[in-house]
PDB file of N, CA and C in Angstrom:
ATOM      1  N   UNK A   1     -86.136 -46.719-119.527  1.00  0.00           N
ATOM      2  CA  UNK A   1     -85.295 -45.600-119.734  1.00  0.00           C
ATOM      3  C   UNK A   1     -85.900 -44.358-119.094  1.00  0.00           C
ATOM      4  N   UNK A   2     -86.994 -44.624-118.619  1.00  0.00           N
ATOM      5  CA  UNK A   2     -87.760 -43.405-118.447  1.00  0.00           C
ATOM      6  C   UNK A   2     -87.355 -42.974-116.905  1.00  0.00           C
ATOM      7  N   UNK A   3     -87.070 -44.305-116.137  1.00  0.00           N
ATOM      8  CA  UNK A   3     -86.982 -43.914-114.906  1.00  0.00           C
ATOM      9  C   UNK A   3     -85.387 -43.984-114.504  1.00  0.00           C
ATOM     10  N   UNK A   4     -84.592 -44.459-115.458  1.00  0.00           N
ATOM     11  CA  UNK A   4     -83.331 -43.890-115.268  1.00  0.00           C
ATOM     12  C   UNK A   4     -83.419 -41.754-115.663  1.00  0.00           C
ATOM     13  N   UNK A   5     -83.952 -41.769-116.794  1.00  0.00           N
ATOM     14  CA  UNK A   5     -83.741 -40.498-116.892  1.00  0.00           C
ATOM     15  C   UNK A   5     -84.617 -39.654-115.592  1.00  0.00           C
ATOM     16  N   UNK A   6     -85.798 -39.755-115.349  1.00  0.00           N
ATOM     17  CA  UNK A   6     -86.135 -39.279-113.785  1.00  0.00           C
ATOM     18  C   UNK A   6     -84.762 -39.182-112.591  1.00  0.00           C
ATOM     19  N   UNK A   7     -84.435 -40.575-112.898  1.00  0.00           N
ATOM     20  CA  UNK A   7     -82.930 -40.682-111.810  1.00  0.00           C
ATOM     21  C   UNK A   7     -82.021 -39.740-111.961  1.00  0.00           C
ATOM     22  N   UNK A   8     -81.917 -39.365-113.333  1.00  0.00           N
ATOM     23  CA  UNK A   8     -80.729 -38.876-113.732  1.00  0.00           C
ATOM     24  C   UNK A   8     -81.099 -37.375-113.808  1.00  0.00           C
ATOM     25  N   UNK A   9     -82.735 -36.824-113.850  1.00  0.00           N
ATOM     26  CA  UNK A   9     -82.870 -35.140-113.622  1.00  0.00           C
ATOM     27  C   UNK A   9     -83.193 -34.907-112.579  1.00  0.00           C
ATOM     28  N   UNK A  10     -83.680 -36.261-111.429  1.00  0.00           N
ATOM     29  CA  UNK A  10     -83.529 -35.671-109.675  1.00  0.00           C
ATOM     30  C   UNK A  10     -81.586 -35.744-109.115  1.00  0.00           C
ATOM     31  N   UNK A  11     -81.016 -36.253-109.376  1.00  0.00           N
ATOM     32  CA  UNK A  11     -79.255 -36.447-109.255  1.00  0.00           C
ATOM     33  C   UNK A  11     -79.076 -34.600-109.753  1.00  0.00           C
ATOM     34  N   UNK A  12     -79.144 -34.557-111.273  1.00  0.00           N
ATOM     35  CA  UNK A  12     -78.826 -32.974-111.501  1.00  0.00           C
ATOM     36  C   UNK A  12     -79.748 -32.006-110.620  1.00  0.00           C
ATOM     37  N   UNK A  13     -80.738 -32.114-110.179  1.00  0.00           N
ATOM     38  CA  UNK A  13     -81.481 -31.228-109.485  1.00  0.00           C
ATOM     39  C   UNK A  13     -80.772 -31.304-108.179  1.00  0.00           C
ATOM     40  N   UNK A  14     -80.642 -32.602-107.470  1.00  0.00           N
ATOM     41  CA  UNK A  14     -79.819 -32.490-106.025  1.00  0.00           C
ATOM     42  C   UNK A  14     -78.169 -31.910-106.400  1.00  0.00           C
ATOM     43  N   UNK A  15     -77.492 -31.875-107.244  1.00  0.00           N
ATOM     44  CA  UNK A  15     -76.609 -31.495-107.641  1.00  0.00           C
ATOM     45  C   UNK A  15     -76.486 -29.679-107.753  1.00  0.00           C
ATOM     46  N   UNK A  16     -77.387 -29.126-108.696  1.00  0.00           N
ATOM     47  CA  UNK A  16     -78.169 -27.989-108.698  1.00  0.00           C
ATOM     48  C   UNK A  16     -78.066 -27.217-107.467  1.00  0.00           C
ATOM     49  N   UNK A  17     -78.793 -28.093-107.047  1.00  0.00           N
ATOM     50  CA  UNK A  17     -79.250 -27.841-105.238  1.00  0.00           C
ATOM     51  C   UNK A  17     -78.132 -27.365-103.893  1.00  0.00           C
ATOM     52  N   UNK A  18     -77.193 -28.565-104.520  1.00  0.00           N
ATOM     53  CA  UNK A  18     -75.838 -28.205-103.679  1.00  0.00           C
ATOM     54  C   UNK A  18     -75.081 -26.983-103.843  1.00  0.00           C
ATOM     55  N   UNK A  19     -74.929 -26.771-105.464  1.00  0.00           N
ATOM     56  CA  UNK A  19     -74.076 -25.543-106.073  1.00  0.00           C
ATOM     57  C   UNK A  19     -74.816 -24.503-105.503  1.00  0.00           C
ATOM     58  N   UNK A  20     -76.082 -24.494-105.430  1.00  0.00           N
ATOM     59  CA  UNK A  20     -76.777 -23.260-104.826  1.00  0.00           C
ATOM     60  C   UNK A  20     -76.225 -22.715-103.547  1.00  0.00           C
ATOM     61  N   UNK A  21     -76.528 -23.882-102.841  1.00  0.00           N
ATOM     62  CA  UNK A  21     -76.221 -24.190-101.535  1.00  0.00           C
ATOM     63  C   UNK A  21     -75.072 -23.511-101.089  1.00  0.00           C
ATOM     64  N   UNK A  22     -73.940 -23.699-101.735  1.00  0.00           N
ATOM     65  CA  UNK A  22     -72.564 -23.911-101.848  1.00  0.00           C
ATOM     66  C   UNK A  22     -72.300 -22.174-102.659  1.00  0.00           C
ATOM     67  N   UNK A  23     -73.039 -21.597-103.168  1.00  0.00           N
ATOM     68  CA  UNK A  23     -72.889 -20.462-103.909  1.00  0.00           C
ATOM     69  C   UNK A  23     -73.754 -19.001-102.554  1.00  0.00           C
ATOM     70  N   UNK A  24     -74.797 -19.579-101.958  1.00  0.00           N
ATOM     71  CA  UNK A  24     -75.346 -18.902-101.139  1.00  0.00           C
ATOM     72  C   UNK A  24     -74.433 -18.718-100.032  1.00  0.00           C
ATOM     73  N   UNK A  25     -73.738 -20.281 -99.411  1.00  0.00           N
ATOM     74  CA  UNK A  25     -72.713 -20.104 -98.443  1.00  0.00           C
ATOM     75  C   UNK A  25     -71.493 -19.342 -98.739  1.00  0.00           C
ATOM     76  N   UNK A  26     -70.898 -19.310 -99.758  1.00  0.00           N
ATOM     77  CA  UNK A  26     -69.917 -18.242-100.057  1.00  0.00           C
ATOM     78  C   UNK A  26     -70.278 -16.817 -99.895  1.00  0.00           C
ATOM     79  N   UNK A  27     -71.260 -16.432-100.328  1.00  0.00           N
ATOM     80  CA  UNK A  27     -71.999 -14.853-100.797  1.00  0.00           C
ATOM     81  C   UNK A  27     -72.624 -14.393 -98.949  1.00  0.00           C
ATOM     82  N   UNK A  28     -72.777 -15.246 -98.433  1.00  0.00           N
ATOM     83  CA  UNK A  28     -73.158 -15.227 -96.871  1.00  0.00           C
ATOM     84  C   UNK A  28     -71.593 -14.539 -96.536  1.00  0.00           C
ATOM     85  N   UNK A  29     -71.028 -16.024 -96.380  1.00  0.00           N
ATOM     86  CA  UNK A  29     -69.359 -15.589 -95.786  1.00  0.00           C
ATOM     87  C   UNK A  29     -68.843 -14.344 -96.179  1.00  0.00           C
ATOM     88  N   UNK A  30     -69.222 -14.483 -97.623  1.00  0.00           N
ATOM     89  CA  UNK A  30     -67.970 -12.980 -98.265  1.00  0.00           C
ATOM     90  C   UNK A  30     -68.603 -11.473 -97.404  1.00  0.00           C
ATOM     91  N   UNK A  31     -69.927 -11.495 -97.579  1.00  0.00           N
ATOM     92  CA  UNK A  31     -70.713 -10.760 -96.500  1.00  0.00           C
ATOM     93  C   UNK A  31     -70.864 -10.108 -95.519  1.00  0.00           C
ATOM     94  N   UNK A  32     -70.429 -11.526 -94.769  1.00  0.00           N
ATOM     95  CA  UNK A  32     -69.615 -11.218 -93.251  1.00  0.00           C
ATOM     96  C   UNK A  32     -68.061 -10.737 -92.903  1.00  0.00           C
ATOM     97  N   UNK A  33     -67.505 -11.070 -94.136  1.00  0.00           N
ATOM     98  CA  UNK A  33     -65.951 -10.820 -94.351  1.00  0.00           C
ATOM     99  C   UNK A  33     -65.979  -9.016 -94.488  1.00  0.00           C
ATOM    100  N   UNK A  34     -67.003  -8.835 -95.529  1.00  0.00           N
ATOM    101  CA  UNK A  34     -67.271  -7.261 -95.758  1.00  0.00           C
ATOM    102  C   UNK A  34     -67.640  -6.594 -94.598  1.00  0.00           C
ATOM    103  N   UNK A  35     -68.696  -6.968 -94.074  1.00  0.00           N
ATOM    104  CA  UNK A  35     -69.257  -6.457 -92.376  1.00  0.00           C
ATOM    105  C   UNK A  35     -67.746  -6.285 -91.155  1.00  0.00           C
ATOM    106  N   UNK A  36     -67.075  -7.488 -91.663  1.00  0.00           N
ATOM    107  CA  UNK A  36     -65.855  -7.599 -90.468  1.00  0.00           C
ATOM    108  C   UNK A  36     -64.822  -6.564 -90.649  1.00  0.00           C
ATOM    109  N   UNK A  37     -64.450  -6.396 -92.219  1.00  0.00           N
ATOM    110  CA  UNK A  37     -63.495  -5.468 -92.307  1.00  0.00           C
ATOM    111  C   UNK A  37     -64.213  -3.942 -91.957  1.00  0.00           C
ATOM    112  N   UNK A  38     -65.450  -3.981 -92.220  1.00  0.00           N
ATOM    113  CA  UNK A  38     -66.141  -2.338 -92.485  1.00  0.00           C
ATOM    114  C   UNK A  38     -66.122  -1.858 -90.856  1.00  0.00           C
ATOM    115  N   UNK A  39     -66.416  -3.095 -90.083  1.00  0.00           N
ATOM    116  CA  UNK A  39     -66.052  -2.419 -88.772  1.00  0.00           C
ATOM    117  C   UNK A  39     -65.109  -2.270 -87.955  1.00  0.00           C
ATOM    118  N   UNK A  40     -64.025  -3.171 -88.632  1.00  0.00           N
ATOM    119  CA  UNK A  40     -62.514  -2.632 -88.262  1.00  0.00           C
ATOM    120  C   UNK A  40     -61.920  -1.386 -88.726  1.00  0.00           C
ATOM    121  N   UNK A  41     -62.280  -0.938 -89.612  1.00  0.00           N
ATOM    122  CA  UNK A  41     -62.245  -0.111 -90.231  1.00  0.00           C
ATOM    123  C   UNK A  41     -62.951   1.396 -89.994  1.00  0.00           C
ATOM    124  N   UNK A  42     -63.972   1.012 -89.213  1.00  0.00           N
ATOM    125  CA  UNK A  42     -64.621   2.137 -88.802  1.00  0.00           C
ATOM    126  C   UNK A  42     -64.109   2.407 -87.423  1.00  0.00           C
ATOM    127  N   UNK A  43     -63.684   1.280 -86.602  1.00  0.00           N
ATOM    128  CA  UNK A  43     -63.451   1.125 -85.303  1.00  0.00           C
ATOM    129  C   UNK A  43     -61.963   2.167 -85.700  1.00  0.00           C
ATOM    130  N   UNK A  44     -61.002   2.028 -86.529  1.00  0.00           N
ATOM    131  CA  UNK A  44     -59.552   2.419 -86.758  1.00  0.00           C
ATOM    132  C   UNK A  44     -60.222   3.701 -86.746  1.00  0.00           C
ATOM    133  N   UNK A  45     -60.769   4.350 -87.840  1.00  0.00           N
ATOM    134  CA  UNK A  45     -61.174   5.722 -88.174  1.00  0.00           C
ATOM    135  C   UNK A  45     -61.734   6.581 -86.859  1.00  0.00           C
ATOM    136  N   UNK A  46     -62.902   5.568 -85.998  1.00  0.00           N
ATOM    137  CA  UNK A  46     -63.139   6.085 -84.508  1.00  0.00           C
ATOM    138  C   UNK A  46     -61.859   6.613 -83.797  1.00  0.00           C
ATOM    139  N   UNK A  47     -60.946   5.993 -83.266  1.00  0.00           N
ATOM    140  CA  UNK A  47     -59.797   5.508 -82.406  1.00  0.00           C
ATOM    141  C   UNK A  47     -58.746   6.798 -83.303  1.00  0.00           C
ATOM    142  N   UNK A  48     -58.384   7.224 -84.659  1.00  0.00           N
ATOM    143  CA  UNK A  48     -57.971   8.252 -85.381  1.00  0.00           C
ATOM    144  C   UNK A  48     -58.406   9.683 -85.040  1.00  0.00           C
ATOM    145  N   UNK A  49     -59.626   9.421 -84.947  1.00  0.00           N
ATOM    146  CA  UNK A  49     -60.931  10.508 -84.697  1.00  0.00           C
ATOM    147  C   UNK A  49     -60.384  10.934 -83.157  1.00  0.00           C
ATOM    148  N   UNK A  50     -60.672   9.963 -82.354  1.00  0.00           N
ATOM    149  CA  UNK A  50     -60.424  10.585 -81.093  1.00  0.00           C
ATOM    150  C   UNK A  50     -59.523  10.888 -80.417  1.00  0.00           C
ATOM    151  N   UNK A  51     -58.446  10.618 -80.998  1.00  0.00           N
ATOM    152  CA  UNK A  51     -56.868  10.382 -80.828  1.00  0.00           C
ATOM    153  C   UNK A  51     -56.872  12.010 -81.402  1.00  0.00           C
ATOM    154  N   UNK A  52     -56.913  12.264 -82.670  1.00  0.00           N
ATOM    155  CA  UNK A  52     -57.050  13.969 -82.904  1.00  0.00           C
ATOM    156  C   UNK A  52     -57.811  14.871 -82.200  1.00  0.00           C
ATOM    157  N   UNK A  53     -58.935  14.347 -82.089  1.00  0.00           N
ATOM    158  CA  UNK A  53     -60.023  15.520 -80.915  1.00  0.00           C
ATOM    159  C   UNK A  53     -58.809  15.554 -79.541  1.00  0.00           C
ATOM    160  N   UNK A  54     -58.437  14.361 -79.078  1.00  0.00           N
ATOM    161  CA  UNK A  54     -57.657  14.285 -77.451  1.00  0.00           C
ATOM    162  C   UNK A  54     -56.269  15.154 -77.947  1.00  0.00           C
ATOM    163  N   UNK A  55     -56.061  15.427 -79.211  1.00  0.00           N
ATOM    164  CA  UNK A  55     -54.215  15.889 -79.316  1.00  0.00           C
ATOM    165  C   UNK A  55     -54.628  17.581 -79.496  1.00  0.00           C
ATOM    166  N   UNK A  56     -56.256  17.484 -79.904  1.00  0.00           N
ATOM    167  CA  UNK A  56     -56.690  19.036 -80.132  1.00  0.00           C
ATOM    168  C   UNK A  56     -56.851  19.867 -78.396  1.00  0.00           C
ATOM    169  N   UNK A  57     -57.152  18.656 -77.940  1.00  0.00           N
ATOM    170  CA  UNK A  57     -57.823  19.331 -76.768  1.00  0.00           C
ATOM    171  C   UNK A  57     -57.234  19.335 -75.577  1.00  0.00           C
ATOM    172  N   UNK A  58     -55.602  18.893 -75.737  1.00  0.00           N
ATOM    173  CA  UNK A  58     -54.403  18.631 -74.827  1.00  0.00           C
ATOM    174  C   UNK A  58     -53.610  20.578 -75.764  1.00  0.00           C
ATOM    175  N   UNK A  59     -53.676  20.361 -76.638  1.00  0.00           N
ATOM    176  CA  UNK A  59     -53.186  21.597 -77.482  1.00  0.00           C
ATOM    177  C   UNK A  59     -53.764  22.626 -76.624  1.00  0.00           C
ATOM    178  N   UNK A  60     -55.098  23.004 -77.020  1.00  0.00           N
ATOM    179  CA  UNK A  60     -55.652  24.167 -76.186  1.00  0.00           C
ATOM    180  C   UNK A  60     -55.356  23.900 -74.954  1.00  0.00           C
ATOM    181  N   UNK A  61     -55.373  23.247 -74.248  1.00  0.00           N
ATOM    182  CA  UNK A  61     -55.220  22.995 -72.308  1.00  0.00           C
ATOM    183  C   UNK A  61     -53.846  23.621 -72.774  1.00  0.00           C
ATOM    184  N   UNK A  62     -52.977  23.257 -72.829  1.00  0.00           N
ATOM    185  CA  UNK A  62     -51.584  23.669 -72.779  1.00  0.00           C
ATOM    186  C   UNK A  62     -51.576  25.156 -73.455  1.00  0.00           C
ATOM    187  N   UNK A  63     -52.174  25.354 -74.432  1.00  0.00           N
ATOM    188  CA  UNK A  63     -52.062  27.468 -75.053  1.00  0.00           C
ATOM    189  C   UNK A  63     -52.572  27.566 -74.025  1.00  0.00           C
ATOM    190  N   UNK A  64     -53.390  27.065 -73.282  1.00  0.00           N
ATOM    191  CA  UNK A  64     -54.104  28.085 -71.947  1.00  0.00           C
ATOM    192  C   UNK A  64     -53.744  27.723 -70.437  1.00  0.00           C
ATOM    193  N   UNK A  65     -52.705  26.698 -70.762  1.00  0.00           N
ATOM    194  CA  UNK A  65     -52.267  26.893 -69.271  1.00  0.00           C
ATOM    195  C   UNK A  65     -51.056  27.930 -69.412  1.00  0.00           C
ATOM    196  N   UNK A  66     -50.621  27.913 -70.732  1.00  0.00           N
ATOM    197  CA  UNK A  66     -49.375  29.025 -71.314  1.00  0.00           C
ATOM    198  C   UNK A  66     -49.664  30.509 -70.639  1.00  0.00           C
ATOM    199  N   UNK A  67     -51.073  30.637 -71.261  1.00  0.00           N
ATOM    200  CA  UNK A  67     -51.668  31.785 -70.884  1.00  0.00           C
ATOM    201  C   UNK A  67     -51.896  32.604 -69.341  1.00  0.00           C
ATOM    202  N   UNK A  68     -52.141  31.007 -69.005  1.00  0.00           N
ATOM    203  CA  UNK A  68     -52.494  31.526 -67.173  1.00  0.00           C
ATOM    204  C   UNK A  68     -51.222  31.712 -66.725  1.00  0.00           C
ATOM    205  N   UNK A  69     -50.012  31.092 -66.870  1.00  0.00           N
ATOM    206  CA  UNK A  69     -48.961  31.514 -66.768  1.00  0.00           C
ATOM    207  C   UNK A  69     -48.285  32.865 -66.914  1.00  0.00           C
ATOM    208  N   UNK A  70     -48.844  33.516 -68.000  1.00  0.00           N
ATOM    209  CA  UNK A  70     -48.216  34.603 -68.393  1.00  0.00           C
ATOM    210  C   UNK A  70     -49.032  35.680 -67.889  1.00  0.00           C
ATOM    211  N   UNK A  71     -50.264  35.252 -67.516  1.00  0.00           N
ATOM    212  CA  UNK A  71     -51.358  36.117 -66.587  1.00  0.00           C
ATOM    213  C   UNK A  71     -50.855  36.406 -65.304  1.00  0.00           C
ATOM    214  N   UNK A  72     -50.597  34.992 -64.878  1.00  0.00           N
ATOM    215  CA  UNK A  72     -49.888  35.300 -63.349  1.00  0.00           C
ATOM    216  C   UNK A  72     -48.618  35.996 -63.724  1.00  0.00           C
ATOM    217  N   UNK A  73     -48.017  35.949 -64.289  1.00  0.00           N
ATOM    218  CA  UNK A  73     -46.535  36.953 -64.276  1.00  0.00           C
ATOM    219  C   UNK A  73     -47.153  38.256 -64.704  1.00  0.00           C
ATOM    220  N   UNK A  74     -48.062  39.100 -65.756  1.00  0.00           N
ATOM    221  CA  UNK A  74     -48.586  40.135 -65.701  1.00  0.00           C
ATOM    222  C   UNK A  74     -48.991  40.289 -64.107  1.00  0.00           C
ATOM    223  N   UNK A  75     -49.636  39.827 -63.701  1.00  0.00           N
ATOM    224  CA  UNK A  75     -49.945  40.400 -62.005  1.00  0.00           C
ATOM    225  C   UNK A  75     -49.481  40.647 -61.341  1.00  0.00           C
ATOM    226  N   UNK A  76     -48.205  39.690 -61.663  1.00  0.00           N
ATOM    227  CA  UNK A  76     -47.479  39.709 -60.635  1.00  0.00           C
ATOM    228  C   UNK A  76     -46.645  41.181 -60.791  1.00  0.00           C
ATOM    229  N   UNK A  77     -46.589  41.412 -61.758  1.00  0.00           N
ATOM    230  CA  UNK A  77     -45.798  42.527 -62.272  1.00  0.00           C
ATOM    231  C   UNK A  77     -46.469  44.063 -62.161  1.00  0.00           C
ATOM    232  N   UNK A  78     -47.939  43.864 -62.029  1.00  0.00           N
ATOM    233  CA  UNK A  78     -49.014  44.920 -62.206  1.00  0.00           C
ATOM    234  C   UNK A  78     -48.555  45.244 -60.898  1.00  0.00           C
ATOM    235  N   UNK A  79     -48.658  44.106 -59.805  1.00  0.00           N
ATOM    236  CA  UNK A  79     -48.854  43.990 -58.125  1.00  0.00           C
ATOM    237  C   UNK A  79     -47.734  44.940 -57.854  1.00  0.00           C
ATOM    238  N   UNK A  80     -46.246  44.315 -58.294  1.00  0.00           N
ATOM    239  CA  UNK A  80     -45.244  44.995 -57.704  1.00  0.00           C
ATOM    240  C   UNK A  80     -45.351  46.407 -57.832  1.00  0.00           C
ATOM    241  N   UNK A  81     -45.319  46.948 -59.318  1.00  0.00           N
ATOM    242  CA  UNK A  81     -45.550  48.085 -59.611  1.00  0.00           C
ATOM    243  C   UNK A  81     -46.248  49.216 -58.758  1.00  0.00           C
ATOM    244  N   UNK A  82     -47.783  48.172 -58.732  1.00  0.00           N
ATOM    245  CA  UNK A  82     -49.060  49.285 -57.624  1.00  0.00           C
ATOM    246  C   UNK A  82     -48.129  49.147 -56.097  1.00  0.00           C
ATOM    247  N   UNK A  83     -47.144  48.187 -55.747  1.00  0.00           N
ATOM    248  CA  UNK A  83     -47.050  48.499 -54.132  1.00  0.00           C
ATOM    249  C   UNK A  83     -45.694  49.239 -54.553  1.00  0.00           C
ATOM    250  N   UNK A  84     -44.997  49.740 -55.504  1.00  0.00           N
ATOM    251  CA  UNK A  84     -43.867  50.485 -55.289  1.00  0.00           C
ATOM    252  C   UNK A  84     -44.828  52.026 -55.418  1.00  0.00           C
ATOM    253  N   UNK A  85     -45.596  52.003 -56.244  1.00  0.00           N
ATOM    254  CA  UNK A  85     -46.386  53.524 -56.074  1.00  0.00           C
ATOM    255  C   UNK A  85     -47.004  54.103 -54.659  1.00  0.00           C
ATOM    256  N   UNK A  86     -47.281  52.667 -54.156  1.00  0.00           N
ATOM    257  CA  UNK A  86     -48.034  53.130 -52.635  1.00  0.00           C
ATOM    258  C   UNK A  86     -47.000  53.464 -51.388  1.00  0.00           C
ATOM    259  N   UNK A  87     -46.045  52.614 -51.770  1.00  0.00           N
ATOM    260  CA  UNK A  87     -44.448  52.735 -51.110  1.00  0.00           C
ATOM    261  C   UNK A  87     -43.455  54.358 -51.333  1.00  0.00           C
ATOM    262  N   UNK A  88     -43.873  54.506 -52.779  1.00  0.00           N
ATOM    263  CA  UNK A  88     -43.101  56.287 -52.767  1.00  0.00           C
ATOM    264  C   UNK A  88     -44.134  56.984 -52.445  1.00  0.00           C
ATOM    265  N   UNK A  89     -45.464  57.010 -52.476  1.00  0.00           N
ATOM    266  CA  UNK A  89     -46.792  57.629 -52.443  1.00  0.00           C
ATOM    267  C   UNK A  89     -46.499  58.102 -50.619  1.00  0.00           C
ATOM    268  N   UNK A  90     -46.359  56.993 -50.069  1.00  0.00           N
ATOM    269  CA  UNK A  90     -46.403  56.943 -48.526  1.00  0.00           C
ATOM    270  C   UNK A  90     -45.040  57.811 -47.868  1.00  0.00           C
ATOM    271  N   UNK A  91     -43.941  57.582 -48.400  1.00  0.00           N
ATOM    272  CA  UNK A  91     -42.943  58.033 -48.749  1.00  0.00           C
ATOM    273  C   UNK A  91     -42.889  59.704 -48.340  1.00  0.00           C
ATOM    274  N   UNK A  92     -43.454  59.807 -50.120  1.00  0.00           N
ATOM    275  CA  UNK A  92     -43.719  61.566 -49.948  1.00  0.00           C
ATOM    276  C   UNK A  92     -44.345  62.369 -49.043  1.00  0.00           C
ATOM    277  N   UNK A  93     -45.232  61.314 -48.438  1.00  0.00           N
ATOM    278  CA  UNK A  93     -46.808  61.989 -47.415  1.00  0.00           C
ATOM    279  C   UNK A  93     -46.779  61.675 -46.120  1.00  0.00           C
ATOM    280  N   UNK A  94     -45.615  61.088 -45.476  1.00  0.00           N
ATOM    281  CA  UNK A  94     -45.248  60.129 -44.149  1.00  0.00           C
ATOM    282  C   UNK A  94     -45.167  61.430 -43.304  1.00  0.00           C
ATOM    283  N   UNK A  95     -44.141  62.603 -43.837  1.00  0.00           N
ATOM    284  CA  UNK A  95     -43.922  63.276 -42.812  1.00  0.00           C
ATOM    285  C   UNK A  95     -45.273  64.665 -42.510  1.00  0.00           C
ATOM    286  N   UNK A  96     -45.894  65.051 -43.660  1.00  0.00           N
ATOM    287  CA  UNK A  96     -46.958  65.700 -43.313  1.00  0.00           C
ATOM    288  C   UNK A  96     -48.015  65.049 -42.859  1.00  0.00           C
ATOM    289  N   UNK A  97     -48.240  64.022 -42.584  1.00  0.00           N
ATOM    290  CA  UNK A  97     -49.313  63.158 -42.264  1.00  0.00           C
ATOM    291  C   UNK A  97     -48.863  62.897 -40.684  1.00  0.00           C
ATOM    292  N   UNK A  98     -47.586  62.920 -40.301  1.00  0.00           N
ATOM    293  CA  UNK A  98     -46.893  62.608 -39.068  1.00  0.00           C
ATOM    294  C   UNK A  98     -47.125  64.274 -38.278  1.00  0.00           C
ATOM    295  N   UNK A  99     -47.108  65.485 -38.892  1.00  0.00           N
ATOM    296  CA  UNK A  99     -47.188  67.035 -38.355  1.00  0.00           C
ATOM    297  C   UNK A  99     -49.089  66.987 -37.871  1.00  0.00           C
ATOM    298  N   UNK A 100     -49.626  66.544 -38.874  1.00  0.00           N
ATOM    299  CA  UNK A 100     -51.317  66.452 -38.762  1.00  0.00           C
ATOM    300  C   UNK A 100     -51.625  66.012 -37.599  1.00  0.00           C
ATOM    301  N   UNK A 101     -50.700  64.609 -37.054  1.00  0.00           N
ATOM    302  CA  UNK A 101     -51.173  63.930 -36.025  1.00  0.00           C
ATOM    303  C   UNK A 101     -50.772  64.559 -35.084  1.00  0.00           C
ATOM    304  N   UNK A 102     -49.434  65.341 -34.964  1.00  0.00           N
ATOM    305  CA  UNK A 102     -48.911  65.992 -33.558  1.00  0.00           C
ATOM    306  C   UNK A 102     -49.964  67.229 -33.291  1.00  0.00           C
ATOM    307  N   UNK A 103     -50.091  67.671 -34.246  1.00  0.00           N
ATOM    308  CA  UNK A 103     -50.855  69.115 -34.236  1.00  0.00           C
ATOM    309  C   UNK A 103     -52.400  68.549 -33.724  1.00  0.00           C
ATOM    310  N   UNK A 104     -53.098  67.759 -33.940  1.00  0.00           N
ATOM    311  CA  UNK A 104     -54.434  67.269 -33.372  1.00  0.00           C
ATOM    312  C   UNK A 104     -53.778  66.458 -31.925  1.00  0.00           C
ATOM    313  N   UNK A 105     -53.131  65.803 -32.063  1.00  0.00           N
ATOM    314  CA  UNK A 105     -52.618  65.058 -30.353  1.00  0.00           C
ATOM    315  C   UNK A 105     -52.369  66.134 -29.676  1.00  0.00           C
ATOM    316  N   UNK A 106     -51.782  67.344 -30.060  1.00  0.00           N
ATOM    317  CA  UNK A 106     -51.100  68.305 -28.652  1.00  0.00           C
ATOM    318  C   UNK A 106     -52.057  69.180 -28.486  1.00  0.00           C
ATOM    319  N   UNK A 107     -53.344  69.784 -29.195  1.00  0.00           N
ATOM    320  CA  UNK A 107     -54.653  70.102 -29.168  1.00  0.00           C
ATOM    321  C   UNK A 107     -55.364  69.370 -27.983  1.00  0.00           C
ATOM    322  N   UNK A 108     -55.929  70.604 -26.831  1.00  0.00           N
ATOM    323  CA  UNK A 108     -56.233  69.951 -26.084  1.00  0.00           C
ATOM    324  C   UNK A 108     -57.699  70.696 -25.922  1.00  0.00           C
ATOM    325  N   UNK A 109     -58.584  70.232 -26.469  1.00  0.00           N
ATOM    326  CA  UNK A 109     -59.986  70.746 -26.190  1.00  0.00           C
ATOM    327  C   UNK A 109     -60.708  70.871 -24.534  1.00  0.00           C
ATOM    328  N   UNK A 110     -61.598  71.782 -24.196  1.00  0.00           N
ATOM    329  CA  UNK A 110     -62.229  71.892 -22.964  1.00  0.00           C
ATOM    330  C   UNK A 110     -63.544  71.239 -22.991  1.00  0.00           C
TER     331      UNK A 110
END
């Protein structure tokens, strides 16, 4: 009887052995299941992340191409302005500036 019962507490020990086995391989897997989702998951949150930085930074490009836009139409507007001043400026001063030149051209030095 003695060496049936030996038989019978190496059987529960290889038995033992398996459940372990069989309990370690689950707790491994579940593990990797956790690792798999945590980096899908981080990968989504990345890809969220940069998707907002790229919608932030298409935002500003566009307020500031708005801007350069409205810069060039200020100039353009500054521009016209300064050549209508130089245009009546020239205007007012064409014909005394035209007497200056006759009066020094018909001047005839020795």
């Amino acid at each position: 009887m003695d060496s049936s019962r030996r038989q019978g507490g190496i059987q529960q020990l290889l038995a033992a052995e398996q459940d372990a086995q069989h309990i370690v391989n689950a707790a491994r897997n579940a593990k990797m299941a956790r690792l798999k989702q945590a980096k899908e998951e981080a990968e989504k949150e990345a890809a969220e992340f940069r998707a907002q930085q790229e919608a932030d930074f298409q935002k500003k490009v566009a307020e500031s191409s708005g801007d350069t836009g409205a810069n060039v139409k200020r100039l353009e507007e500054e521009t016209e302005a300064k050549i209508q001043r130089l245009n009546s400026e020239s205007d007012r001063i064409s014909g005394d500036v035209v007497q200056m030149l006759l009066r020094h051209v018909n001047q005839v030095k020795n």
